[in-house]
Protein backbone atom coordinates (compact mmCIF):
# COMPACT_ATOMS: atom_id res chain seq x y z
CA UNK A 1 -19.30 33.73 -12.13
CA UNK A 2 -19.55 35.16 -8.71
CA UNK A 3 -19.72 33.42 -5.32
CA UNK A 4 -21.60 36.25 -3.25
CA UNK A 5 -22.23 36.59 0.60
CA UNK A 6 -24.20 39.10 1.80
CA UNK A 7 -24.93 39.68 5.57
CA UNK A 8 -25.23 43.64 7.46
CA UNK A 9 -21.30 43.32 7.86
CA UNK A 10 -20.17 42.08 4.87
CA UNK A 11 -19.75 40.96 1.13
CA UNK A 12 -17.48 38.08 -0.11
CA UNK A 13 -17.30 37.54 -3.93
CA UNK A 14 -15.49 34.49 -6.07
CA UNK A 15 -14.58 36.89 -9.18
CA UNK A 16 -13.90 35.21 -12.78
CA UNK A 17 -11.36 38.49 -13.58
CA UNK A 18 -9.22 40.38 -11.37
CA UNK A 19 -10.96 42.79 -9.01
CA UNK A 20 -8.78 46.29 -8.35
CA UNK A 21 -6.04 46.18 -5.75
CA UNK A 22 -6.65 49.57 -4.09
CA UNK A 23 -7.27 49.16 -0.94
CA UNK A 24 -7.09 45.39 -0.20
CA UNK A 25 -5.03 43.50 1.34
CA UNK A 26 -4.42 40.29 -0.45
CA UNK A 27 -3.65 36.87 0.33
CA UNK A 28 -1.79 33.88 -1.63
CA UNK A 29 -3.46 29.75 -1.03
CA UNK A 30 -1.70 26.72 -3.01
CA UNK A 31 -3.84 24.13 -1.76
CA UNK A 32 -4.39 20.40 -3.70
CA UNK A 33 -7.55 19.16 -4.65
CA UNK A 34 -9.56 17.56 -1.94
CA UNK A 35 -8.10 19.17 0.75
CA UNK A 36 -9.63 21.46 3.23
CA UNK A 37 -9.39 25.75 3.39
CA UNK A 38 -10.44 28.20 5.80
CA UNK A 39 -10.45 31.89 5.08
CA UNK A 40 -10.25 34.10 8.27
CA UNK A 41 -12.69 37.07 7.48
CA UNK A 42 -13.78 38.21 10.84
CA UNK A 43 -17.25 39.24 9.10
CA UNK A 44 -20.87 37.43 9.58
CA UNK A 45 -22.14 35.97 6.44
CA UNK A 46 -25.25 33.46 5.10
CA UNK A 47 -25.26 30.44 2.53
CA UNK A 48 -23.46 30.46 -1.03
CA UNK A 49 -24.53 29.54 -4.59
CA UNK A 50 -25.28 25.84 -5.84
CA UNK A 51 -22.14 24.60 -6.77
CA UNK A 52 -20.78 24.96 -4.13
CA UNK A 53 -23.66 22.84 -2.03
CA UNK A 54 -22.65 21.11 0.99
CA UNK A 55 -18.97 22.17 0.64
CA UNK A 56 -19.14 25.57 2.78
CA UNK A 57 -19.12 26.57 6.68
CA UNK A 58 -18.90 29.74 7.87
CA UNK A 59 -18.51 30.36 11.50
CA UNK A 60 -21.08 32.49 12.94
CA UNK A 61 -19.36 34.63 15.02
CA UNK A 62 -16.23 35.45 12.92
CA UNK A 63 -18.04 34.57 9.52
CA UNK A 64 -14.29 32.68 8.31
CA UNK A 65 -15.26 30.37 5.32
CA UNK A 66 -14.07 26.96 5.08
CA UNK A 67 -14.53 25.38 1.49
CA UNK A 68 -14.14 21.25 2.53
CA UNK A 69 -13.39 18.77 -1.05
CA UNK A 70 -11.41 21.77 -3.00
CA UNK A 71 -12.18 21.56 -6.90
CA UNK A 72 -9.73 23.00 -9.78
CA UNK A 73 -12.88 25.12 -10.30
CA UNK A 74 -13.04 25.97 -6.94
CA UNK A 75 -9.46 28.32 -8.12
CA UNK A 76 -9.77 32.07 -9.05
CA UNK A 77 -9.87 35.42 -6.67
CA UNK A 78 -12.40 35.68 -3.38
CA UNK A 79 -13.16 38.83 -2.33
CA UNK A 80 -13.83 39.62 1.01
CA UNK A 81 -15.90 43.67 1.24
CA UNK A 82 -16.76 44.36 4.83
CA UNK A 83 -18.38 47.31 5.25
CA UNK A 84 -19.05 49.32 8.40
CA UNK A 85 -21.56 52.28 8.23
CA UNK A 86 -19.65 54.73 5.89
CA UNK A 87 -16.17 52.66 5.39
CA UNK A 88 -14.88 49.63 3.73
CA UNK A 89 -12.65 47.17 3.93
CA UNK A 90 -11.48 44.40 1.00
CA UNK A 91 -9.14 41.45 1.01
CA UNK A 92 -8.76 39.38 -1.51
CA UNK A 93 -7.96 35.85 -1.19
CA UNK A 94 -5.78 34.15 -4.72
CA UNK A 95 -7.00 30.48 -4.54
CA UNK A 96 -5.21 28.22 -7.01
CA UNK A 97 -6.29 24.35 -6.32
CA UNK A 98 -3.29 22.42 -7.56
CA UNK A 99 -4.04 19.00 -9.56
CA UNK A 100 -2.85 15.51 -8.37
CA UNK A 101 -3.43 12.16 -9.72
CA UNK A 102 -5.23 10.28 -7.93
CA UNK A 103 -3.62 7.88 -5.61
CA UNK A 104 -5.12 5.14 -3.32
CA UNK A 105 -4.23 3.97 -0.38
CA UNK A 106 -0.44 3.61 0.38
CA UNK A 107 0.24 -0.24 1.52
CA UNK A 108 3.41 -0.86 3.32
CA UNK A 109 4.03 -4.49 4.04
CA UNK A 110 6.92 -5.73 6.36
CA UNK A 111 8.26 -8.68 8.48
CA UNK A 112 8.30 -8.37 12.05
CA UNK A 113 11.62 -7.05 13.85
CA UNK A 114 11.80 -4.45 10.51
CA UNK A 115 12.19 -0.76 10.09
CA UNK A 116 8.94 0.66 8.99
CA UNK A 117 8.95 4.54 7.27
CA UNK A 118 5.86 5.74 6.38
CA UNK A 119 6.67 8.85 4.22
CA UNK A 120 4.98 12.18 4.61
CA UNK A 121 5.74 13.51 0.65
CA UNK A 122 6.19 17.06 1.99
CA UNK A 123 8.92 19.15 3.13
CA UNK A 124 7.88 20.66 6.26
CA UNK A 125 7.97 24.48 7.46
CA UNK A 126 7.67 25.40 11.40
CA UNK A 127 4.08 26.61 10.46
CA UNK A 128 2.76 23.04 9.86
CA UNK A 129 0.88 21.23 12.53
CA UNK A 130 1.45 17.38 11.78
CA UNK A 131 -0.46 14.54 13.14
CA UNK A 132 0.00 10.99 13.09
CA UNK A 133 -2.82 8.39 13.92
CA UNK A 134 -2.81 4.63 14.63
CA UNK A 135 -6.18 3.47 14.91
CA UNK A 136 -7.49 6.56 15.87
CA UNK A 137 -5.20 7.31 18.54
CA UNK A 138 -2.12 10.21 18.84
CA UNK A 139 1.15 8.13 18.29
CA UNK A 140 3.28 10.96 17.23
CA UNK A 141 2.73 15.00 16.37
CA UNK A 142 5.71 17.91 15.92
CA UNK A 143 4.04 21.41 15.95
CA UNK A 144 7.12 23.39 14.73
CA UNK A 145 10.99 23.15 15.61
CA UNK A 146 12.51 19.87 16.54
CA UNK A 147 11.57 20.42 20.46
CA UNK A 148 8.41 20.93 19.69
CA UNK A 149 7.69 16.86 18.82
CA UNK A 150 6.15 14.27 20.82
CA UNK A 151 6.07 10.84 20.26
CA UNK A 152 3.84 7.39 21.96
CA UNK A 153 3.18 8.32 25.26
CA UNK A 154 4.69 11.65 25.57
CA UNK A 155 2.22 13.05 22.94
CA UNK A 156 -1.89 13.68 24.55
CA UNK A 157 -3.92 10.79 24.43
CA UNK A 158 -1.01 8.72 23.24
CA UNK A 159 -0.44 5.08 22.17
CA UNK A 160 1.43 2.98 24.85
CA UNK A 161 2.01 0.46 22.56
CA UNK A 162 4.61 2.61 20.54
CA UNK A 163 6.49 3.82 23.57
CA UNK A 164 10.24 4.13 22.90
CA UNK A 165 9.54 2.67 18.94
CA UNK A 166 8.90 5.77 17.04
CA UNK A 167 10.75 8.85 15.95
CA UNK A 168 9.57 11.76 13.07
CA UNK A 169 11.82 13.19 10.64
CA UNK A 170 11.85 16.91 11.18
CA UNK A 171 12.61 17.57 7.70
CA UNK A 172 9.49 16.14 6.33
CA UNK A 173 7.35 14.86 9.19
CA UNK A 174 7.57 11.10 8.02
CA UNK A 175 6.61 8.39 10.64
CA UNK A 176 9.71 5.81 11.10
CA UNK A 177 8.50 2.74 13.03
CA UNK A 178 11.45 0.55 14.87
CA UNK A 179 11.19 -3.34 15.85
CA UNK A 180 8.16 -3.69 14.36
CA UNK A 181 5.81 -6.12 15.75
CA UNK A 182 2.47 -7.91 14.01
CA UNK A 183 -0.15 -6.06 16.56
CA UNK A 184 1.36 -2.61 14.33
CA UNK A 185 -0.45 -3.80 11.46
CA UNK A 186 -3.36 -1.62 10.51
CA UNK A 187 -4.38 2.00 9.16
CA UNK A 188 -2.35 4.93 9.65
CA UNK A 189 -3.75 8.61 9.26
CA UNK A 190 -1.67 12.01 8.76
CA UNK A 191 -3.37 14.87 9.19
CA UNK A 192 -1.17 18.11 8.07
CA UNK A 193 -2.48 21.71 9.10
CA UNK A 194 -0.91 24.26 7.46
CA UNK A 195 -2.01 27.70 9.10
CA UNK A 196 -1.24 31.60 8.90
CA UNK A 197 -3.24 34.65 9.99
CA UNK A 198 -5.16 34.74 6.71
CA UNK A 199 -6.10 31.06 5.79
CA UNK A 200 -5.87 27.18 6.83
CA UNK A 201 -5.44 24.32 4.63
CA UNK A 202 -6.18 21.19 5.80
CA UNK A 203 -5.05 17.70 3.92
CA UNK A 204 -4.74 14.34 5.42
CA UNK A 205 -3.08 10.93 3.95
CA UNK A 206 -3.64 7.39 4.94
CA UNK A 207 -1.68 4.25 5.04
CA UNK A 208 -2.26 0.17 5.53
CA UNK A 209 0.40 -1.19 7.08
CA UNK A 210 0.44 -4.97 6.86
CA UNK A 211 3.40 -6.63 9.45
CA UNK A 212 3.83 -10.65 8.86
CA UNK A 213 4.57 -12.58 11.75
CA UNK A 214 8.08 -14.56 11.38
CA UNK A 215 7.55 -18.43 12.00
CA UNK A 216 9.77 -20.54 13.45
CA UNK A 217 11.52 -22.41 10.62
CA UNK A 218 13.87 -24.73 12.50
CA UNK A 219 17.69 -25.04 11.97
CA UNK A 220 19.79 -22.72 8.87
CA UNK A 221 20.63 -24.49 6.00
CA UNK A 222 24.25 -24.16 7.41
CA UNK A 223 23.30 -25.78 10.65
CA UNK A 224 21.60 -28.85 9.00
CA UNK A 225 25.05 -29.51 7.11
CA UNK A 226 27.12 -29.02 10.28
CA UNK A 227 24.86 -31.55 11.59
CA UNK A 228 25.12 -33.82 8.90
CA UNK A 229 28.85 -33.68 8.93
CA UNK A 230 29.31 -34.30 12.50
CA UNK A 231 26.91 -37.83 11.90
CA UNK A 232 29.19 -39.05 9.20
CA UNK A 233 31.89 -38.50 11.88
CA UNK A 234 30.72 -40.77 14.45
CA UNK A 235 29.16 -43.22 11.73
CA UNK A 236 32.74 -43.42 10.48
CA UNK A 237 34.45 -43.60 13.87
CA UNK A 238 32.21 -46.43 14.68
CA UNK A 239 32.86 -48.54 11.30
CA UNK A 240 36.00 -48.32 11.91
CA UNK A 241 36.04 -49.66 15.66
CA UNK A 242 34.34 -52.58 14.57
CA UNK A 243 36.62 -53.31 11.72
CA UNK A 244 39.29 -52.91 14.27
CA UNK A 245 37.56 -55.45 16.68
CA UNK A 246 37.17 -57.92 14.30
């Protein structure tokens, strides 16, 4: 099984067996099925073999791949041959899609006033670009260190209505939402980039947050016996001023 592109400046094969090391420089991806991955190989190339239809883009100045919807089968070696006139050039790209169950949607549901977290699942390096989205719009993003994080307004294109109500944890990325109101309810995107000089993987997770408004329910249990209490009070004060009178 080979996955073969073939242009004046180079080859790029998906080989079932290992290919020789001699001379190539070779690269390491970990991706998880569904997510996105771009191989940077600076060469020019054309379309690739059937099953891999409508899952390929190549850019056609650089010729970098991008396989979108990764596939267990997608795993195995790519390699990259660019040749020019009477040299040549290989890198090899180690692809290994990693399996997860399939999840749907996250649902987090809340009363108003709460602490919302909506958790990332990763542990964060300084090399991950990560995104989050309200309704299609930038409420918070950190790009590597811990002063290099924005949040509501501060962040491009940001969300007003999140100003001073949202803070990431650096450790993992994870969204924490504070004094939660009902107009927060909705869907919530995180896109992670995960980039080097060789390769970009691309994954993105979503969540429905659902806040419930919190009715006015009149007087505390406690309140309604204080009340009670102090009627028996006067209703006995005033029994007892008529007995008096009488």
């Amino acid at each position: 099984m080979r996955l073969l592109f073939n242009s004046l400046a180079g080859i790029l094969f998906l080989i079932d067996h290992g290919a020789s090391g001699a001379g190539s420089d070779v690269f390491s991806v970990s991706p998880k099925i569904g997510d996105s991955v771009v191989f940077y190989t600076d060469i020019q190339c054309n379309s690739g073999p059937e099953r891999f239809r409508d899952r390929l883009k190549l850019d056609n100045q650089t010729g970098s791949l991008t396989i979108l919807n990764t596939k267990t089968t997608d795993s195995g070696e790519y390699l990259l041959q660019a040749i020019r006139s009477s040299s040549s050039n290989d890198k090899i790209f180690n692809v290994d899609i990693r399996h997860v169950h399939a999840t749907k949607l996250d649902e987090v549901q809340t009363n108003e006033g709460q602490c919302v977290i909506l958790d990332s699942g990763e542990i964060r390096n300084n090399d991950h670009v990560m995104t989050w989205f309200f309704k299609d719009g930038v409420i918070a993003r950190i790009t590597g260190g811990p002063s290099e994080t924005c949040t509501d307004v501060r962040c491009e294109d940001g969300d007003e209505r999140f100003r001073d109500r949202v803070m990431l944890d650096h450790q993992s990325g994870s969204l924490i939402i504070k004094d939660t109101r009902n107009t927060d309810s909705g869907d919530y995107k995180l896109q992670i980039v995960i980039r080097n000089s060789s390769f970009v993987i691309t994954r993105v997770k979503r969540f429905s947050v659902s806040i419930t408004a919190v009715q006015d329910l009149g007087p505390s249990s406690g309140a309604v016996a204080d009340i009670s209490f102090a009627v028996l009070l006067v209703v006995a004060a005033l029994t007892a001023g008529v007995i008096e009178s009488s």
